[in-house]
Protein backbone atom coordinates (compact mmCIF):
# COMPACT_ATOMS: atom_id res chain seq x y z
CA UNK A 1 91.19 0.36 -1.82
CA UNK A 2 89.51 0.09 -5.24
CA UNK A 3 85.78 -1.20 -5.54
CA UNK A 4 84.30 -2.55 -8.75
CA UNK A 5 80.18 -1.62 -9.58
CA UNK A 6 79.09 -4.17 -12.09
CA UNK A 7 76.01 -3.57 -12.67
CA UNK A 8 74.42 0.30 -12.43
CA UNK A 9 72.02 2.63 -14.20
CA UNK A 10 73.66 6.22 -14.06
CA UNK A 11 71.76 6.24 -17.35
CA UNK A 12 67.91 6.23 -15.78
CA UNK A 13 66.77 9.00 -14.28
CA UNK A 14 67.39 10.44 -11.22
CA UNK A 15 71.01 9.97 -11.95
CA UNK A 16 71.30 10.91 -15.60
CA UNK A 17 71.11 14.73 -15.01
CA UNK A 18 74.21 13.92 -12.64
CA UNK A 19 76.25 11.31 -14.61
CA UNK A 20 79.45 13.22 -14.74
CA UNK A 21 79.27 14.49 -11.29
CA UNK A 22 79.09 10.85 -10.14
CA UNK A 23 81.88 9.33 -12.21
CA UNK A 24 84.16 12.33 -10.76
CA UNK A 25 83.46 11.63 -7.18
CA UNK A 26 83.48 7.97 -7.97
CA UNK A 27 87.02 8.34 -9.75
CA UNK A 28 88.13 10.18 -6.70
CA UNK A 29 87.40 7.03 -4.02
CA UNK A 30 88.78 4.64 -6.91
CA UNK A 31 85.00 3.61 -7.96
CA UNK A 32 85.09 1.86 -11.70
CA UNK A 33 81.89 1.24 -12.95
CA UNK A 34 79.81 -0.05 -15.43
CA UNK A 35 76.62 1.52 -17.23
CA UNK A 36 73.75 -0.93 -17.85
CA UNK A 37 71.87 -0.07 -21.12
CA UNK A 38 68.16 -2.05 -21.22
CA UNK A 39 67.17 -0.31 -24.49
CA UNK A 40 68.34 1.21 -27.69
CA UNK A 41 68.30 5.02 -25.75
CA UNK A 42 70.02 3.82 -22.44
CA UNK A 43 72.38 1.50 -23.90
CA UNK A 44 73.91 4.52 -26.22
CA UNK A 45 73.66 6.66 -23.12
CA UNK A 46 75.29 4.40 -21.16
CA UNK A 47 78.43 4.32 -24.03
CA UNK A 48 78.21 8.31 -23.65
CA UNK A 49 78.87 8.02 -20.02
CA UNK A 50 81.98 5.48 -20.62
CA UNK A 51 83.68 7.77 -23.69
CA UNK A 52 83.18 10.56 -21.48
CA UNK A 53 84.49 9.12 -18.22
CA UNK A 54 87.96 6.85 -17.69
CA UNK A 55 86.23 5.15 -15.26
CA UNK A 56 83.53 4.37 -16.48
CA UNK A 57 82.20 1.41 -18.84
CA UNK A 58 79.39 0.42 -20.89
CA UNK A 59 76.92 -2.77 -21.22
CA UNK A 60 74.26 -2.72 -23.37
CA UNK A 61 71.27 -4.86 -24.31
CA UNK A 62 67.55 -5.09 -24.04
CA UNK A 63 65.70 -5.77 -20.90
CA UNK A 64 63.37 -8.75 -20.93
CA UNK A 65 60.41 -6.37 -19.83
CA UNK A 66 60.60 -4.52 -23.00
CA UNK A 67 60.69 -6.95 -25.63
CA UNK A 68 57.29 -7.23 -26.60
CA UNK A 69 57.10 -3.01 -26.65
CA UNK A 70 59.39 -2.54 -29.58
CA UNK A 71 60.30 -3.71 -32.60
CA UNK A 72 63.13 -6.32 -31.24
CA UNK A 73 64.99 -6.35 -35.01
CA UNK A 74 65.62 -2.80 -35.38
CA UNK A 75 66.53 -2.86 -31.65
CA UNK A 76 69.15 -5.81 -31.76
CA UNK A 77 70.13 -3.97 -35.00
CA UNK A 78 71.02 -0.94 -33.29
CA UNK A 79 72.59 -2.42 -30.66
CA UNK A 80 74.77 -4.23 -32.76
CA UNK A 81 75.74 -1.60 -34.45
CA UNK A 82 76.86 -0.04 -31.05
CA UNK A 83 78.61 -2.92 -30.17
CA UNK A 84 80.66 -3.04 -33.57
CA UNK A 85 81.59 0.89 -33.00
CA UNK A 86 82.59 1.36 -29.23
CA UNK A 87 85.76 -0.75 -27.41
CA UNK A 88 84.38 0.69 -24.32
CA UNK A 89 81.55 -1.64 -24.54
CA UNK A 90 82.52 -4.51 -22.25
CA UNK A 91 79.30 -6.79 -22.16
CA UNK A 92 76.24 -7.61 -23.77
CA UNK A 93 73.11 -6.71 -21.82
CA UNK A 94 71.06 -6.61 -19.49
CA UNK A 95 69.73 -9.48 -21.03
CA UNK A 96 67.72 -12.64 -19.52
CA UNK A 97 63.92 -13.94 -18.46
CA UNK A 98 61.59 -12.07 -15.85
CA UNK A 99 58.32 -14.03 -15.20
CA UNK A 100 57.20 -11.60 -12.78
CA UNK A 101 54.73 -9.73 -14.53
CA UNK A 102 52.35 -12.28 -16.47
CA UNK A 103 51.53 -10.40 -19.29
CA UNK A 104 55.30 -10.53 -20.65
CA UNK A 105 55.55 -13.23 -23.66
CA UNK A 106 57.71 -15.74 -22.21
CA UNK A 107 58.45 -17.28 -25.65
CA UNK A 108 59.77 -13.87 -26.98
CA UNK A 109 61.72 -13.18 -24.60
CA UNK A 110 63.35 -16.62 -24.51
CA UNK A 111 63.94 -15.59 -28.21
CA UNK A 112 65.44 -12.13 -27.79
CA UNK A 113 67.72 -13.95 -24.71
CA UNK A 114 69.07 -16.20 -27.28
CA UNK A 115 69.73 -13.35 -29.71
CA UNK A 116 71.54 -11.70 -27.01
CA UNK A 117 73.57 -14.88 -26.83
CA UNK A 118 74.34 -14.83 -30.03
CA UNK A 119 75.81 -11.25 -30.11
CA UNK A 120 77.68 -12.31 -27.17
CA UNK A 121 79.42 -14.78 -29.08
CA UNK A 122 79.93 -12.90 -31.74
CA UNK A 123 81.52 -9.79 -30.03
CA UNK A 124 83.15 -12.03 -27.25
CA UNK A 125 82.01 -10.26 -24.18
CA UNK A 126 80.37 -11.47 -20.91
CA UNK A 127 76.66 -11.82 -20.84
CA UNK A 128 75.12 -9.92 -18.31
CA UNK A 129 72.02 -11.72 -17.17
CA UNK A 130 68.73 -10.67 -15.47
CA UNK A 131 66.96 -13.48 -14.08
CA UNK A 132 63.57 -12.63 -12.28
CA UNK A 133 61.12 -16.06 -11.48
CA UNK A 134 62.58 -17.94 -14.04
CA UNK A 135 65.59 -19.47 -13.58
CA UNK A 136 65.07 -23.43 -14.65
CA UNK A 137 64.35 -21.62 -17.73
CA UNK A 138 67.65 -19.10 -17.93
CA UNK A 139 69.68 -22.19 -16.75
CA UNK A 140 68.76 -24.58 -19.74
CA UNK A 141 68.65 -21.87 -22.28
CA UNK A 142 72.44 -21.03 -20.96
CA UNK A 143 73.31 -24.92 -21.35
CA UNK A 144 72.05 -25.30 -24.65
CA UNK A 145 73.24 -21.85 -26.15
CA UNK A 146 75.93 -19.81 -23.52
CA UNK A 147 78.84 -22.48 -23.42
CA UNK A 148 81.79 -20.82 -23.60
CA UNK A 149 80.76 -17.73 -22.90
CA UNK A 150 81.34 -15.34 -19.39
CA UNK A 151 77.87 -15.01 -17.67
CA UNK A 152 76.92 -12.85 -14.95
CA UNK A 153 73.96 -13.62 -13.34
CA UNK A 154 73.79 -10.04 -11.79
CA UNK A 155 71.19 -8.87 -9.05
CA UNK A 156 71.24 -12.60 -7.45
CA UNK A 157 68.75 -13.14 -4.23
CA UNK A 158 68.12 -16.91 -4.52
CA UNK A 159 69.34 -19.97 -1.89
CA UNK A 160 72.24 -22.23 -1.57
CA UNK A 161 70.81 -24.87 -4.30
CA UNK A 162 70.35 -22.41 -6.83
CA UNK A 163 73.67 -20.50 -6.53
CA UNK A 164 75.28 -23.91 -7.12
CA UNK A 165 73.72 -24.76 -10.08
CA UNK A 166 74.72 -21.11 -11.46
CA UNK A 167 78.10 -22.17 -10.23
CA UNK A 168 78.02 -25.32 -11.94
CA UNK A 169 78.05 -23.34 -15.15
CA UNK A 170 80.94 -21.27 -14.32
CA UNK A 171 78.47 -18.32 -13.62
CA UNK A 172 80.17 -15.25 -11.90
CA UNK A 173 77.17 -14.16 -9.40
CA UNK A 174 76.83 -10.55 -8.87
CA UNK A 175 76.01 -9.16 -5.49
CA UNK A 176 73.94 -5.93 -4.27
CA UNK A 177 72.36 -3.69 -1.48
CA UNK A 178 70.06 -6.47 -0.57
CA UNK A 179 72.50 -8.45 1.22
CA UNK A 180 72.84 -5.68 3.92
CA UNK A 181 69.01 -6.59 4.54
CA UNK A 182 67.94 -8.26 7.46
CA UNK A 183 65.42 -10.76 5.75
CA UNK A 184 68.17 -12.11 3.54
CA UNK A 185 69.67 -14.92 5.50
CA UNK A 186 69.31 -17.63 2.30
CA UNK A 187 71.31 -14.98 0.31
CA UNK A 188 74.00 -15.00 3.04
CA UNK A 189 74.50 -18.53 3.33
CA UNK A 190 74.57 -18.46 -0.42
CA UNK A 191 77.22 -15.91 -0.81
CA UNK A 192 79.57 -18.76 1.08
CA UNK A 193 78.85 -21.34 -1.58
CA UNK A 194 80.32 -18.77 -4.03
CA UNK A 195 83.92 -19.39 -4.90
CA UNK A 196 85.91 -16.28 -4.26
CA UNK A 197 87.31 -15.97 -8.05
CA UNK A 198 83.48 -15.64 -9.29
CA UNK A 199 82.04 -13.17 -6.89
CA UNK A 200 81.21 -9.38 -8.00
CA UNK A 201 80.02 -6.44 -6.42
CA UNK A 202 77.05 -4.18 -7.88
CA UNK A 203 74.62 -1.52 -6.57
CA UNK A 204 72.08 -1.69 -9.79
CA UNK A 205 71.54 2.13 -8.94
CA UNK A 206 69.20 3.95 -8.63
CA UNK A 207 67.26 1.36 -7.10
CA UNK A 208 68.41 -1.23 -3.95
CA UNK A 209 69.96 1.10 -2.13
CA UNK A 210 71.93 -0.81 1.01
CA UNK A 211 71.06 -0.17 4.44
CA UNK A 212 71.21 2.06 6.00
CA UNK A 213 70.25 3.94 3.08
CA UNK A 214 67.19 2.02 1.48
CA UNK A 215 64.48 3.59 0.23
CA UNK A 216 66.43 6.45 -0.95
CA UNK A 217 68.13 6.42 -4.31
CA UNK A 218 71.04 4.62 -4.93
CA UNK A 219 74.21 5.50 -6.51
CA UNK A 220 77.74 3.38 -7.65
CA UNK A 221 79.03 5.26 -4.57
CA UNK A 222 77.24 2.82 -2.60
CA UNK A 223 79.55 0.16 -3.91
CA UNK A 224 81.65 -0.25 -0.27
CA UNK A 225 78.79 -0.83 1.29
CA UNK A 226 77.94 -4.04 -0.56
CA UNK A 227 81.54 -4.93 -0.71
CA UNK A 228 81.91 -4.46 3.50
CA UNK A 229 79.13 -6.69 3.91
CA UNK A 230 80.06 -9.47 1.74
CA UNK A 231 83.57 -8.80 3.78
CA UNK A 232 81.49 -9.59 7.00
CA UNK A 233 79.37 -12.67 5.40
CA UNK A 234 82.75 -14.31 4.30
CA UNK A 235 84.63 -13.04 7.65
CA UNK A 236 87.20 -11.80 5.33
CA UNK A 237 89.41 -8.36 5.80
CA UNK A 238 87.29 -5.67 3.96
CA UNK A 239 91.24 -4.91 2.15
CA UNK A 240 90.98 -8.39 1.07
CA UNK A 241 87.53 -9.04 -0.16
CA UNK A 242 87.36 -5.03 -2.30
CA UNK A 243 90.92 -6.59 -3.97
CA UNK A 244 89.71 -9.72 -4.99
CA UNK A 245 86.04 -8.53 -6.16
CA UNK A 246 87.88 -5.69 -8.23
CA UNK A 247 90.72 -8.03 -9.84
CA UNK A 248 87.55 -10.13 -11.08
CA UNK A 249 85.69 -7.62 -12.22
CA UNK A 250 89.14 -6.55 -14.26
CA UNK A 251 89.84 -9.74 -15.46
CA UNK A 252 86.24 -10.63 -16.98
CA UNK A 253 85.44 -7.06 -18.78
CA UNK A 254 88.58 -5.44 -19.04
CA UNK A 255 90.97 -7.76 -20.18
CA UNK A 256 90.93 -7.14 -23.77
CA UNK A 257 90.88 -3.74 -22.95
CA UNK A 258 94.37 -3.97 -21.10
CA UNK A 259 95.56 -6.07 -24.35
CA UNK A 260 94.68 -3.55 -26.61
CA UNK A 261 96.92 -1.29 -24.89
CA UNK A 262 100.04 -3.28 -23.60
């Protein structure tokens, strides 16, 4: 079988000192991956990891937590200028809202989101999206500035209502460790509202790690994990459900890698 991580941080520390270790082993069990960037430093460590690695991939971006730390022009500048220099760059992100912590500047980062948008756009990759107590917010800024764009809304934990309204939007909805909690029944049912061609697997490494692992660190090797679950959620063959979640991930961030090629 071959498993798809959408969404991990081999770029953040405790994994960094081990990148090409883990992209070996992962290449071995048919692991692809791809590394999240959430500032100028991870983002071009996370293209490092992807030249160095075949199976490995990049996504880069600024988180929401960290746009009023830096100065967000020279950031997006840099950025872009990764984005214009790398085809192993297959997304734009992590990106989004997080309302969590109250001394964030909501306006700014509803700002920097739609910047992220735009470079989205421009480059025509998915949008990787981090949504964290704010998603009436997330879901009108994607209506009035995402359409026609492929959006991720990576890291999901909410209920039946909202994974329709992400659905709504043609939102692929990106699934981790967390479902192989036991306090997680909303996300469950969820997961059955999701139509199978818009489903992902992730492990956002090195944190979330699936039982019965959690509270250790978490790595993309984890991936089967997540993937057996959602296989026991959907009471699908695990053969069938690690097929279909890797032929999406293919089709939404590799395809115009495949082009390039063929």
């Amino acid at each position: 079988m071959k498993y798809f991580d959408v969404h991990t941080h081999t770029n953040y520390t405790p994994l960094d000192g081990q990148s090409k270790e883990i992209a070996d082993e992962c290449k071995n069990l048919n692991i692809s991956y791809i590394d999240i960037g959430t500032d100028v430093n991870t983002s071009a460590l996370a293209v490092k990891h992807s030249l160095e690695s075949t199976n490995v991939y990049a996504c880069i971006g600024i988180h929401p937590n960290d746009t009023d730390k830096i100065d967000i022009d020279i950031a997006l500048a840099e950025i872009n200028s990764l984005l214009n220099e790398h085809k192993t760059i297959v997304g734009v992100g992590e990106t989004g809202l997080d309302y969590h912590y109250l001394d964030h500047n909501k306006e700014q980062q509803k700002q920097v989101f739609i910047q992220h948008i735009a470079l989205a756009h421009k480059y025509q990759l998915p949008l990787m999206v981090h949504v964290r107590d704010a998603h009436d917010d997330v879901l009108e800024i994607l209506q009035a500035h995402a359409k026609g764009l492929k959006i991720i809304i990576h890291c999901f934990t909410g209920n039946v209502e909202l994974v329709k309204k992400y659905v709504d939007l043609g939102c692929y909805i990106s699934i981790n460790g967390v479902i192989t909690f036991k306090s997680t029944k909303d996300l469950r049912d969820a997961i059955k509202e999701i139509p199978l061609n818009l489903l992902l697997s992730e492990t956002d490494a090195p944190w979330l790690s699936p039982e019965p692992y959690r509270g250790k660190v978490n790595t993309p090797l984890n991936v089967p994990i997540v993937v057996k679950a959602i296989a026991k959620v959907l009471n699908m063959k695990i053969e069938d459900i690690a097929k279909q979640l890797y032929d999406n991930a293919v089709k939404l961030f590799l395809s115009k890698i495949i082009e390039s090629v063929s």
